[in-house]
Protein backbone atom coordinates (compact mmCIF):
# COMPACT_ATOMS: atom_id res chain seq x y z
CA UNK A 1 52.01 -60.34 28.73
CA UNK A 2 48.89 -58.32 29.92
CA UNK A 3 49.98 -55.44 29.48
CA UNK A 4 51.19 -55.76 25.67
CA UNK A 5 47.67 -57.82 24.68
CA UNK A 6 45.83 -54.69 26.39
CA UNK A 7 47.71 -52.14 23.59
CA UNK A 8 47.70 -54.95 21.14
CA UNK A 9 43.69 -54.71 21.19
CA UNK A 10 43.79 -51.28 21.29
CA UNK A 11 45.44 -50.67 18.28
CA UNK A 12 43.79 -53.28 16.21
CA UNK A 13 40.69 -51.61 17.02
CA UNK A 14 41.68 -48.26 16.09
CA UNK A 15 43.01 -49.73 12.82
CA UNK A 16 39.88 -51.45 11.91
CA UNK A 17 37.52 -48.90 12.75
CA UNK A 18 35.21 -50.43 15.15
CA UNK A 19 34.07 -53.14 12.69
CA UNK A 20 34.29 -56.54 14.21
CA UNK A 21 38.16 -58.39 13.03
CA UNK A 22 38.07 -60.19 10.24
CA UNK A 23 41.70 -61.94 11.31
CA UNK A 24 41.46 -65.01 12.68
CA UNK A 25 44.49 -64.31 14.95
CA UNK A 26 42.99 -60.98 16.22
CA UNK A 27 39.86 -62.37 17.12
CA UNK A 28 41.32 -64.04 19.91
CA UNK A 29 42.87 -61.48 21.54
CA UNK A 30 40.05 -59.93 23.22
CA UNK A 31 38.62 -63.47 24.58
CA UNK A 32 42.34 -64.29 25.74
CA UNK A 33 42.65 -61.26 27.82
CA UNK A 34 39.39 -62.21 29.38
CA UNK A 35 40.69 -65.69 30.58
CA UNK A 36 44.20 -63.71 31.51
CA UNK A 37 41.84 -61.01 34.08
CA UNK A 38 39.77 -64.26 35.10
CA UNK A 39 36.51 -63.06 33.76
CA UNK A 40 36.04 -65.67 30.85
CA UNK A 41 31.97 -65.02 30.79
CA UNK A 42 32.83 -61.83 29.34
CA UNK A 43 34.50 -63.25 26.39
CA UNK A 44 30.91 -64.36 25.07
CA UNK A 45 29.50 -60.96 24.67
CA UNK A 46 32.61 -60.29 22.63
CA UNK A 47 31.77 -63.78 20.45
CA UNK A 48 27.98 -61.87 19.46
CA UNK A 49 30.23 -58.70 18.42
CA UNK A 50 31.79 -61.67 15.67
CA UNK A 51 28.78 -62.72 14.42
CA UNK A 52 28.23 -59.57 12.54
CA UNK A 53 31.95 -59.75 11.27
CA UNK A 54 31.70 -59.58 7.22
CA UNK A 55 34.29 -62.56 7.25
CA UNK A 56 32.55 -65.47 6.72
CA UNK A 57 35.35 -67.52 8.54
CA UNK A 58 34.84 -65.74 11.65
CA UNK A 59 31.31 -65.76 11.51
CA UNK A 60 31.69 -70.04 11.18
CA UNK A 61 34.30 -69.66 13.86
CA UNK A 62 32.02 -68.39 16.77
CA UNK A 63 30.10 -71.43 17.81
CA UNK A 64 33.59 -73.50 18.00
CA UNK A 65 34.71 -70.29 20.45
CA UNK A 66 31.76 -70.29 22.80
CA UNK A 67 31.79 -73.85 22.35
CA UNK A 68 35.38 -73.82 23.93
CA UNK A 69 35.12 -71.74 26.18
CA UNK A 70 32.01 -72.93 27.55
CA UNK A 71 34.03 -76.62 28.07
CA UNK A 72 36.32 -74.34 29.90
CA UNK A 73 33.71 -73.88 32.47
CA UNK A 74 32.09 -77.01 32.13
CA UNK A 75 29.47 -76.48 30.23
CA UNK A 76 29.97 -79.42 27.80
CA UNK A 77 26.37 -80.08 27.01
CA UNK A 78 26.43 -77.12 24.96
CA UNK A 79 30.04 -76.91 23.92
CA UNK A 80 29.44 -80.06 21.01
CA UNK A 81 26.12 -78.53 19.91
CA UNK A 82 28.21 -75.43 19.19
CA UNK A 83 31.45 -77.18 17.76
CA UNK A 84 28.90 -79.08 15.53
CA UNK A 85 27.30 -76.12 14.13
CA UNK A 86 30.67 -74.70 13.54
CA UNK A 87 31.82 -78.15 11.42
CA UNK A 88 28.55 -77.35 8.97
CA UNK A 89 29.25 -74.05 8.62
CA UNK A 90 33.24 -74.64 7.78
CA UNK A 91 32.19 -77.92 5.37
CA UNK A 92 30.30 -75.57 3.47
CA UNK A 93 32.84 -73.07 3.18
CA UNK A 94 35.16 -75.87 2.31
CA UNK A 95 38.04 -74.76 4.81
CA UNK A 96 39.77 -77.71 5.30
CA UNK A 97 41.94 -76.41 8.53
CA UNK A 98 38.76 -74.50 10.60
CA UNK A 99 37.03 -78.15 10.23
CA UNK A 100 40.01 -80.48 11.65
CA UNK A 101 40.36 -77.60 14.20
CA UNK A 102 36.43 -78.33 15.26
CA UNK A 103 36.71 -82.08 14.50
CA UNK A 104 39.84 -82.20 17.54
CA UNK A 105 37.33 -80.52 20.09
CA UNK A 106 34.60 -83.24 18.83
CA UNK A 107 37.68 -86.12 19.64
CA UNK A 108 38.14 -84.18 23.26
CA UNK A 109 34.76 -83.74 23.81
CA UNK A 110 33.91 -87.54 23.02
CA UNK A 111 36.49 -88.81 25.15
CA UNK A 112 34.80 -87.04 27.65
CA UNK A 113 32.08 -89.23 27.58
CA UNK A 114 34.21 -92.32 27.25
CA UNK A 115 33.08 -92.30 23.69
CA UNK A 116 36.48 -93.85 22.53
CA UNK A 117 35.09 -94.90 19.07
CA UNK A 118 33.66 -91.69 18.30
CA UNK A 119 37.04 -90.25 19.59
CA UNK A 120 38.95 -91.98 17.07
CA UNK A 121 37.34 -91.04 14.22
CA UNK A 122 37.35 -87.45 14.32
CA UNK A 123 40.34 -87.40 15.51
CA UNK A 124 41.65 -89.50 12.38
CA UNK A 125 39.23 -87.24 10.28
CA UNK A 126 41.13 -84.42 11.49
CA UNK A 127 44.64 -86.05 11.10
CA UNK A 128 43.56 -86.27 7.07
CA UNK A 129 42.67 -82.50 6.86
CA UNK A 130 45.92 -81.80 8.18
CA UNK A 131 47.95 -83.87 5.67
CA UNK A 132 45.91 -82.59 3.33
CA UNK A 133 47.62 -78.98 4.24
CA UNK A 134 50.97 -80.04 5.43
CA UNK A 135 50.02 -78.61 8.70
CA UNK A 136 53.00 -79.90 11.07
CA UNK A 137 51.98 -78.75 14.30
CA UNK A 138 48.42 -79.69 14.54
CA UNK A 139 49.30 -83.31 12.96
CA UNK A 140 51.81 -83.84 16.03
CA UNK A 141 48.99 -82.89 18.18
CA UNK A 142 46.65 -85.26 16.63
CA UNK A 143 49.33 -87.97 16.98
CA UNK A 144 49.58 -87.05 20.24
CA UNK A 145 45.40 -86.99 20.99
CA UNK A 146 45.37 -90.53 19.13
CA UNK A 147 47.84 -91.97 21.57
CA UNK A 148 46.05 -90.39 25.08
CA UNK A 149 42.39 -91.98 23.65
CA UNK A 150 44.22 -94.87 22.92
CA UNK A 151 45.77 -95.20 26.60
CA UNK A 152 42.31 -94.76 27.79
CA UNK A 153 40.95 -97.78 26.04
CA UNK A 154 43.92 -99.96 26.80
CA UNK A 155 45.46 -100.26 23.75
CA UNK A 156 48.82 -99.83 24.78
CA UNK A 157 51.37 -100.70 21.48
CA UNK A 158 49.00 -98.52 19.68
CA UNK A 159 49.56 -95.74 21.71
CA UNK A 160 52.77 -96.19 22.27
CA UNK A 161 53.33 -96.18 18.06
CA UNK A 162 51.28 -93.39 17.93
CA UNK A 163 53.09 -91.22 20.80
CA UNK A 164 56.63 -91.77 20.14
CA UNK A 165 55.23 -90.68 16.14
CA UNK A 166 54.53 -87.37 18.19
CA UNK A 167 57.96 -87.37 20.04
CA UNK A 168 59.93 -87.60 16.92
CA UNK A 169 58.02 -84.84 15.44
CA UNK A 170 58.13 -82.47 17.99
CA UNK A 171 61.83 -83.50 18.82
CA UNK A 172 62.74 -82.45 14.96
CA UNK A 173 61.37 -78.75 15.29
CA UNK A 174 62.87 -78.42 18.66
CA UNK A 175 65.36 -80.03 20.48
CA UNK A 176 64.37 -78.42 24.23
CA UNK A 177 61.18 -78.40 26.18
CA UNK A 178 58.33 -76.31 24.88
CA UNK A 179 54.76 -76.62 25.01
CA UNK A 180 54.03 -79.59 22.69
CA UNK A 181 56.62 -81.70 24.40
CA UNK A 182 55.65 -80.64 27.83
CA UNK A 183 52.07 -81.98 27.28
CA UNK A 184 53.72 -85.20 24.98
CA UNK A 185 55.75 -85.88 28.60
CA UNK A 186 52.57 -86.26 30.60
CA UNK A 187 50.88 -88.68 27.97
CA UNK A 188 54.10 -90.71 27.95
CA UNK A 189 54.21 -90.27 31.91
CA UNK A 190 50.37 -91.98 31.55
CA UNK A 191 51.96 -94.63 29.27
CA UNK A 192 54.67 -95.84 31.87
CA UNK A 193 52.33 -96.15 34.65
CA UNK A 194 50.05 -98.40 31.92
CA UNK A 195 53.17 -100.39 31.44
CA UNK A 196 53.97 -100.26 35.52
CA UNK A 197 56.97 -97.96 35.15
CA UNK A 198 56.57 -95.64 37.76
CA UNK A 199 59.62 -94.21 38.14
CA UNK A 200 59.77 -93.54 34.46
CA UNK A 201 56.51 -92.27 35.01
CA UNK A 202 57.45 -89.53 37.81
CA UNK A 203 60.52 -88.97 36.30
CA UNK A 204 58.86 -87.64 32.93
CA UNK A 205 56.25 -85.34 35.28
CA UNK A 206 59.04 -84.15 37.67
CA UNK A 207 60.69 -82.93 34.35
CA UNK A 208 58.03 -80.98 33.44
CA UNK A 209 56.98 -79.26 37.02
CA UNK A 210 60.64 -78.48 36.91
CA UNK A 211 60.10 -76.79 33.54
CA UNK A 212 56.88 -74.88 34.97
CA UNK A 213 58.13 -73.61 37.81
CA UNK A 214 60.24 -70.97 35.56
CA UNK A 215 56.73 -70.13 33.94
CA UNK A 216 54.97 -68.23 36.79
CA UNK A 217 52.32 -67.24 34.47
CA UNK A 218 48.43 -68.41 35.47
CA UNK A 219 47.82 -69.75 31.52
CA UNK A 220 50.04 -72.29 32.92
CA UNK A 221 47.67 -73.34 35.75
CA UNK A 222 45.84 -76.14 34.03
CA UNK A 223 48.89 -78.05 32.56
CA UNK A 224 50.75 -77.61 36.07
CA UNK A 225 47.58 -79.15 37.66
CA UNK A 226 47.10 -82.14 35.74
CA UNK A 227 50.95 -82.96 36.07
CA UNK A 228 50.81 -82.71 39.94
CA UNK A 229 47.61 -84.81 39.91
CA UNK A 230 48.94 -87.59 38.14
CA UNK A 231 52.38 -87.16 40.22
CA UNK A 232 50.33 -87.57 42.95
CA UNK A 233 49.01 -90.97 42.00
CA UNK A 234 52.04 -92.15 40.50
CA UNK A 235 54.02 -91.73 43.92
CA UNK A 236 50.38 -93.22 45.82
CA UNK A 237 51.04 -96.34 43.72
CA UNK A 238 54.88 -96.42 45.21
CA UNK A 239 53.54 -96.17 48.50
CA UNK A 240 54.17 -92.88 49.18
CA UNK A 241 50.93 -90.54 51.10
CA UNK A 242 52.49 -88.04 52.63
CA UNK A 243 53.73 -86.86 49.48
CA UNK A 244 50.65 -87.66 47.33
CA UNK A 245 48.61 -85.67 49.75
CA UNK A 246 51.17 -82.31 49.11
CA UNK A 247 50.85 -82.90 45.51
CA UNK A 248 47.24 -83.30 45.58
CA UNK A 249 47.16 -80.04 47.72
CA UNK A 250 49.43 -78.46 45.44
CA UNK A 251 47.27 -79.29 42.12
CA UNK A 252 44.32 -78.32 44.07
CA UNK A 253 45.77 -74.83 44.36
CA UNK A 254 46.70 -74.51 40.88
CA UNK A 255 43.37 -75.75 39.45
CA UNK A 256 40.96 -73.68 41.50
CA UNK A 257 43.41 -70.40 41.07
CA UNK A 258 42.93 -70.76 37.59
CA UNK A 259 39.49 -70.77 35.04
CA UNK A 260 39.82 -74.05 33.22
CA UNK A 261 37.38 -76.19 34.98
CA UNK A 262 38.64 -79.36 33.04
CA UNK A 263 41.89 -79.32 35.06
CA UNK A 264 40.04 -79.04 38.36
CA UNK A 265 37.90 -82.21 37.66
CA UNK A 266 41.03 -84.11 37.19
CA UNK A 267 42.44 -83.05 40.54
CA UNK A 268 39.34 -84.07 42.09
CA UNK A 269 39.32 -87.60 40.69
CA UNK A 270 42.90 -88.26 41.63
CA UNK A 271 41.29 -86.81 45.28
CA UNK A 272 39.15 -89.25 45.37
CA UNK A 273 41.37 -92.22 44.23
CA UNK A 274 43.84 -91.08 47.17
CA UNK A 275 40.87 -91.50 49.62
CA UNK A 276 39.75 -94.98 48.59
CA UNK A 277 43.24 -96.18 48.23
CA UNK A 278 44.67 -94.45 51.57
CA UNK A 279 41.46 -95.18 53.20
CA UNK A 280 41.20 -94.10 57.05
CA UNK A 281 44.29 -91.82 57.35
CA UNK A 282 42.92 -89.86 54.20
CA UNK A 283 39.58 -89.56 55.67
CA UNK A 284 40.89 -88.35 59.03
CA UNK A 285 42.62 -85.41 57.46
């Protein structure tokens, strides 16, 4: 993929002249290639060059990019300051689908802080832009966000409405694994071990590891981390260490080889469940 984004950029910048894109699907290419070469600090400079875009759109777009990029690398004190200014700036423009997109990084960023409430609603503010514009795929996500929040407060036949709403969705555009299912398998994997199904529960993330593992690409780092972390406690619940500890060494791997901070902090707190739950042998390795 490198290789093609590299003449990709190329040519749109030839085309346009030097002046900074005005497509909102352009703009990202340059930022992308700096998380694919593993030097995501770079891709700030390149969020300036958008402020002087002549698109107002991309202009209101830039805080939600740094603000994203800097949750990337854990800098989420700053990251909702940003996605806040961008909301303002996309309300007064009246763009309906650059707000829900900002509103879903307010959800993420408030279930951060166990801010479940605060969660919800943007997330459902979000889910009513997207009706609003018939927008299929982002709905699906939101479905999908809805349920995860919901598992975290312990509202379990509310997530599980909301989920399998996802399921059917995604299951209607496409009948095999892609993306959106792959990450819909490792909420439902977190709703089985809610419910005390662990074997349904590894089954759904040994499904999707399998499903990785012909996806050698890095941008796949972060998903195949969390899904080996929560393997990893699933099988510590059955009883299993030895295997939780290969997992856990396994999603540690993927998590630091990669530039999405997020999925390293996960691997770390199923590290530290396995050591207060295995107790002494964990502590002598």
């Amino acid at each position: 993929m490198q290789p093609t984004l590299v003449s990709a950029i190329a040519d749109y910048a030839s085309l346009a002249g030097g002046v900074p894109t005005s497509n909102p699907v352009a703009a990202m290419g340059e930022p992308m290639l700096a998380l694919q070469e593993r030097d995501p600090e770079r891709a700030f400079a390149i969020f300036d060059r958008y402020m002087t875009s002549p698109d107002p759109w991309i202009r209101a777009a830039v805080p939600l990019l740094r603000g994203s990029f800097g949750r990337l690398l854990g800098h989420v004190d700053w990251a909702e300051s940003g996605c806040r200014e961008s909301l303002a700036a996309f309300r007064a423009l009246g763009e309906a689908w650059g707000a829900a997109s900002v509103l879903i990084q307010l959800a993420e960023l408030a279930q951060l802080r166990g801010d479940h409430a605060t969660a919800i609603a943007a997330i459902e503010e979000a889910g009513s832009y997207g009706r609003q514009l018939g927008a299929w795929g982002d709905l699906t996500y939101i479905d999908g966000m809805l349920a995860a929040i919901r598992l975290k407060m312990g509202d379990l036949e509310h997530a599980r409405a909301d989920l399998e709403r996802a399921e059917r969705a995604a299951s209607e555009r496409s009948a095999s694994l892609d993306d959106m299912r792959a990450w819909l398998a490792l909420v439902r994997a977190e709703l089985h071990c809610r419910e005390g199904n662990l074997a349904a529960a590894a089954r759904s993330c040994e499904r999707v590891l399998a499903w990785l593992d012909e996806k050698p690409s890095p941008w796949w780092d972060g998903m195949r981390a969390h899904l080996r972390a929560r393997a990893a406690l699933v099988v510590l619940a059955e009883g299993d260490e030895a295997r939780c500890r290969a997992l856990l060494a396994a999603a540690l791997g993927a998590a630091a080889d990669w530039v999405e901070r997020p999925a390293l902090a996960t691997v770390m707190d199923a590290i530290a469940v396995f050591v207060l739950q295995a107790g002494g042998s964990a502590r002598a390795e």
